[in-house]
Structures are given as structure tokens and as C-alpha cells.
C-alpha atoms as a PDB file:
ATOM      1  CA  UNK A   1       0.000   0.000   0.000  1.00  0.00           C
ATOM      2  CA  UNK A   2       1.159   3.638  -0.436  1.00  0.00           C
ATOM      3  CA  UNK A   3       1.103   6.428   2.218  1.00  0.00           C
ATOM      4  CA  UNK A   4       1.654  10.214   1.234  1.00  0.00           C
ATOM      5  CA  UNK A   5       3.581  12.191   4.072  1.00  0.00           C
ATOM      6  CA  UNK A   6       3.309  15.634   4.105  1.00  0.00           C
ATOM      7  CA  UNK A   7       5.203  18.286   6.027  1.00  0.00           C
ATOM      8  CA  UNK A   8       3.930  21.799   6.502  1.00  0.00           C
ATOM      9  CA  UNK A   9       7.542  23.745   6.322  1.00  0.00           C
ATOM     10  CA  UNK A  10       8.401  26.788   8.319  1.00  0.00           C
ATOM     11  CA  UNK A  11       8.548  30.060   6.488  1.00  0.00           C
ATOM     12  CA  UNK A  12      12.649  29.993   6.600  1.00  0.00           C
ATOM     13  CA  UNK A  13      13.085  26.692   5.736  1.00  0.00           C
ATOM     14  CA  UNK A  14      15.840  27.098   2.940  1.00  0.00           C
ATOM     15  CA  UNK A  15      17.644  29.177   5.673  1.00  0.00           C
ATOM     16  CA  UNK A  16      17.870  26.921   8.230  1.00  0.00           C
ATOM     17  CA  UNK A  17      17.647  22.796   6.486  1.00  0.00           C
ATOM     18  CA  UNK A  18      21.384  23.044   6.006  1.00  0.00           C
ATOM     19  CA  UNK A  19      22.159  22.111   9.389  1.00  0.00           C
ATOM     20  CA  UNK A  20      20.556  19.471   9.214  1.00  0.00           C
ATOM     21  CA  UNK A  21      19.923  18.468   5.608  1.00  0.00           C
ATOM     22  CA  UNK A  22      22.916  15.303   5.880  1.00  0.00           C
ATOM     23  CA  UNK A  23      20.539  13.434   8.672  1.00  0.00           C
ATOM     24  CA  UNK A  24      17.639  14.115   6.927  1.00  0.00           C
ATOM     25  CA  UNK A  25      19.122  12.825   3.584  1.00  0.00           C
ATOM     26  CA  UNK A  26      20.868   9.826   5.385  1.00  0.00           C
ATOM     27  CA  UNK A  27      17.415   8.672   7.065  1.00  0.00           C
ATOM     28  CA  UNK A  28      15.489   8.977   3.507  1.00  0.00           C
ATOM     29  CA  UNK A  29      17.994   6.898   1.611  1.00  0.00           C
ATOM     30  CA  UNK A  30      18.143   4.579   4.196  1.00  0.00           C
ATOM     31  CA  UNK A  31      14.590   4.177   4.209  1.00  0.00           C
ATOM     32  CA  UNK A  32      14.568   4.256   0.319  1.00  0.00           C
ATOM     33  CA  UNK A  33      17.297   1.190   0.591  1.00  0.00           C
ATOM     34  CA  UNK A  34      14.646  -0.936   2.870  1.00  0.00           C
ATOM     35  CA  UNK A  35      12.193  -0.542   0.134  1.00  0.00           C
ATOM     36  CA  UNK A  36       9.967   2.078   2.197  1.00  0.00           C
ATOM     37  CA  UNK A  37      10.680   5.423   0.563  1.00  0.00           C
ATOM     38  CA  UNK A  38       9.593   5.961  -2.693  1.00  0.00           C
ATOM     39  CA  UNK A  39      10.517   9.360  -3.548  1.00  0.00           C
ATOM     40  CA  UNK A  40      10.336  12.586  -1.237  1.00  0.00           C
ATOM     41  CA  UNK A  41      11.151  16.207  -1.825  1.00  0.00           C
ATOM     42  CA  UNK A  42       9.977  19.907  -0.708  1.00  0.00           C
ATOM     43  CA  UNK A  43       7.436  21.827  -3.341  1.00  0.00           C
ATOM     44  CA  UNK A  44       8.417  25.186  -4.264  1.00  0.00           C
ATOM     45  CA  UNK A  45       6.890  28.149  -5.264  1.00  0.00           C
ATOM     46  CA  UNK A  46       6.366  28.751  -2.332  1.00  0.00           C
ATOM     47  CA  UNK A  47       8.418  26.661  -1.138  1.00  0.00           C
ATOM     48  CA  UNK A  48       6.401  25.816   2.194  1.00  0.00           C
ATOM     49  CA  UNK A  49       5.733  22.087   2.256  1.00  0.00           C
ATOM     50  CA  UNK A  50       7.531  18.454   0.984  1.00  0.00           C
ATOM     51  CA  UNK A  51       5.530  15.226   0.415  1.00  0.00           C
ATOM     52  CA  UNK A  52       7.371  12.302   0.551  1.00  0.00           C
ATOM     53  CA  UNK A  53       5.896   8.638  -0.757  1.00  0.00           C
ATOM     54  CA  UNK A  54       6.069   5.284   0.917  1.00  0.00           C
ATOM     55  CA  UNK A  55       4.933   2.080   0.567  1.00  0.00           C
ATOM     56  CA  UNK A  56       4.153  -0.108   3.580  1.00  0.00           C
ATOM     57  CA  UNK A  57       1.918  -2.333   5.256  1.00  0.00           C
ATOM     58  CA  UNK A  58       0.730   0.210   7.378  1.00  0.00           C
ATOM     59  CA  UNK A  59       1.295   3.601   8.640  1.00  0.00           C
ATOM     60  CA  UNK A  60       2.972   2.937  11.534  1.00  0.00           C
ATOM     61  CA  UNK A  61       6.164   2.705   9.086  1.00  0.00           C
ATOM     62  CA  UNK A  62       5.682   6.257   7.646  1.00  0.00           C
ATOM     63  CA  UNK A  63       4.907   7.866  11.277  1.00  0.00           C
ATOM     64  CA  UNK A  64       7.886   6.651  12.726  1.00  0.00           C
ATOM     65  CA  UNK A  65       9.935   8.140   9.989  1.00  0.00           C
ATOM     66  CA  UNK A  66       8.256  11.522  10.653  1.00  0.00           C
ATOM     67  CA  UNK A  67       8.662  11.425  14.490  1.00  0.00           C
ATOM     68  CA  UNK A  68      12.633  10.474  14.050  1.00  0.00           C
ATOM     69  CA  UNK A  69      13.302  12.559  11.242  1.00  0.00           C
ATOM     70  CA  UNK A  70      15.975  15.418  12.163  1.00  0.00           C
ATOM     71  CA  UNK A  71      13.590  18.264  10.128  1.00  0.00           C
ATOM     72  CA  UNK A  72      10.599  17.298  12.264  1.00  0.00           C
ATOM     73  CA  UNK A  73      13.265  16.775  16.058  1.00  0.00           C
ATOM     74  CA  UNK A  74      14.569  19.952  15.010  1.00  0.00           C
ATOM     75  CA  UNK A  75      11.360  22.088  14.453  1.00  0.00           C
ATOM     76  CA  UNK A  76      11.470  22.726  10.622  1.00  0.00           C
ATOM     77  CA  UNK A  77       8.795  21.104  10.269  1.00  0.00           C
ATOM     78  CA  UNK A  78       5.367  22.386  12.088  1.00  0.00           C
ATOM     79  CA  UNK A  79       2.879  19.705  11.498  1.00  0.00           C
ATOM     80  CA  UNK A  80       2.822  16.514   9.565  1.00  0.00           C
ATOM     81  CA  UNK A  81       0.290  14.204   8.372  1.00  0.00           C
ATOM     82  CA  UNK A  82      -0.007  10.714   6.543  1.00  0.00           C
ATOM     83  CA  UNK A  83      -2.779   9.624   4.049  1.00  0.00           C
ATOM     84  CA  UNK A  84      -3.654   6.188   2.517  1.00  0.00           C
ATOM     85  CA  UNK A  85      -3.133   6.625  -1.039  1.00  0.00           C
ATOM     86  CA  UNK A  86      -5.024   3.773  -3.183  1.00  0.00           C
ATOM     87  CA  UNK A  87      -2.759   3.981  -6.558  1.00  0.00           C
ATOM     88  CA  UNK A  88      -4.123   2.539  -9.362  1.00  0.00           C
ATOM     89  CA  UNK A  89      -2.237   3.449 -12.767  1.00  0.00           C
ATOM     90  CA  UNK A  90       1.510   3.298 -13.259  1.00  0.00           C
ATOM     91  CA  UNK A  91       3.997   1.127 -13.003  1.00  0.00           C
ATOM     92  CA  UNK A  92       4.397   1.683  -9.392  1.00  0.00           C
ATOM     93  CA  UNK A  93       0.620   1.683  -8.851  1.00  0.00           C
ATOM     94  CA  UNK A  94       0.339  -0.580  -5.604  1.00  0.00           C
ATOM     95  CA  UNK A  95      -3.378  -1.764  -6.951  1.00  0.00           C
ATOM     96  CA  UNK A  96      -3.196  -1.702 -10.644  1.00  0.00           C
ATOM     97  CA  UNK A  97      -6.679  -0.844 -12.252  1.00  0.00           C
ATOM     98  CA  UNK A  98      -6.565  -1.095 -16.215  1.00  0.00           C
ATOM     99  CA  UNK A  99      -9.325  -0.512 -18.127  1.00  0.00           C
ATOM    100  CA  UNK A 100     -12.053  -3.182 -19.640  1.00  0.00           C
ATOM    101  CA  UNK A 101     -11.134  -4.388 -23.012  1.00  0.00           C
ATOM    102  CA  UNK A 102     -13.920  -4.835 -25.305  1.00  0.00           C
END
């Protein structure tokens, strides 16, 4: 199954991720390397929030990532969330849906 993560950013985000952008990057590749990250990154314009995709069994995978993750320990992050996400088209799509032949 897939779970969306998102993290509302604080407004000076780009200022102050450097610190701690290494331990952030370390724990999503690591977590990429288990099979459980997908893809993450920060949207821009503004730049204000990042999503980041998983695929587990359950949430409990994704939250713990979010609790342990330097930008949330270190308060760049003010509030995060996860979401089922039922994919259906795409080669990644966890339930593949294609459409009736006739």
C-alpha cells in the first residue's frame, strides 16, 4: 500500500535545512534502501511544504519516519500528516486498475 507524508515547512526553511539536511538525507535513503521510501522532496513556489511517498503495510512505518526525522526533532517542520493513497495506474501503482477491453 502507499502512504503520502506531508510536512507543513516553516517560512525559513531554505535558511535553516542546512544544518541538518545530511541526517535528513541519510534517514530517507536509508529508508529508500529498505524498500519504504519511494521518492520525497519539498514543493516550491512557495516553497512551504515536501511530500514524501512510501509504501508499507501500514502507517505505523511512515509515522515513525516523521517522528525520528531530524527536520521534524529539530522544528522545521510544524505539522505533519499521513494519508492512505489507493494507486491505481503506473507502473508503481500498488493496486493496478486497467481498463475493460472490449
Amino acid at each position: 500500500m502507499h502512504f503520502l507524508l506531508f510536512y507543513d515547512l516553516v517560512p525559513d526553511y531554505a535558511e535553516r535545512r542546512g544544518a541538518f539536511r545530511d541526517a535528513h538525507l541519510a534517514k530517507a535513503w536509508a529508508a529508500n534502501e529498505r524498500g519504504e521510501l519511494l521518492v520525497a522532496g519539498a514543493l516550491t513556489d512557495p516553497l512551504d511544504r515536501a511530500v514524501l511517498m512510501f509504501s508499507a503495510d501500514s502507517p505505523a512505518v511512515v509515522e515513525e519516519f516523521a517522528r525520528t526525522d531530524p527536520y521534524v526533532t529539530n522544528g522545521l517542520v510544524t505539522s505533519w500528516s499521513v494519508r492512505a493513497w489507493t494507486t491505481v495506474a503506473g507502473t508503481l501503482a500498488a493496486t493496478p486498475v486497467r481498463p475493460a477491453r472490449p
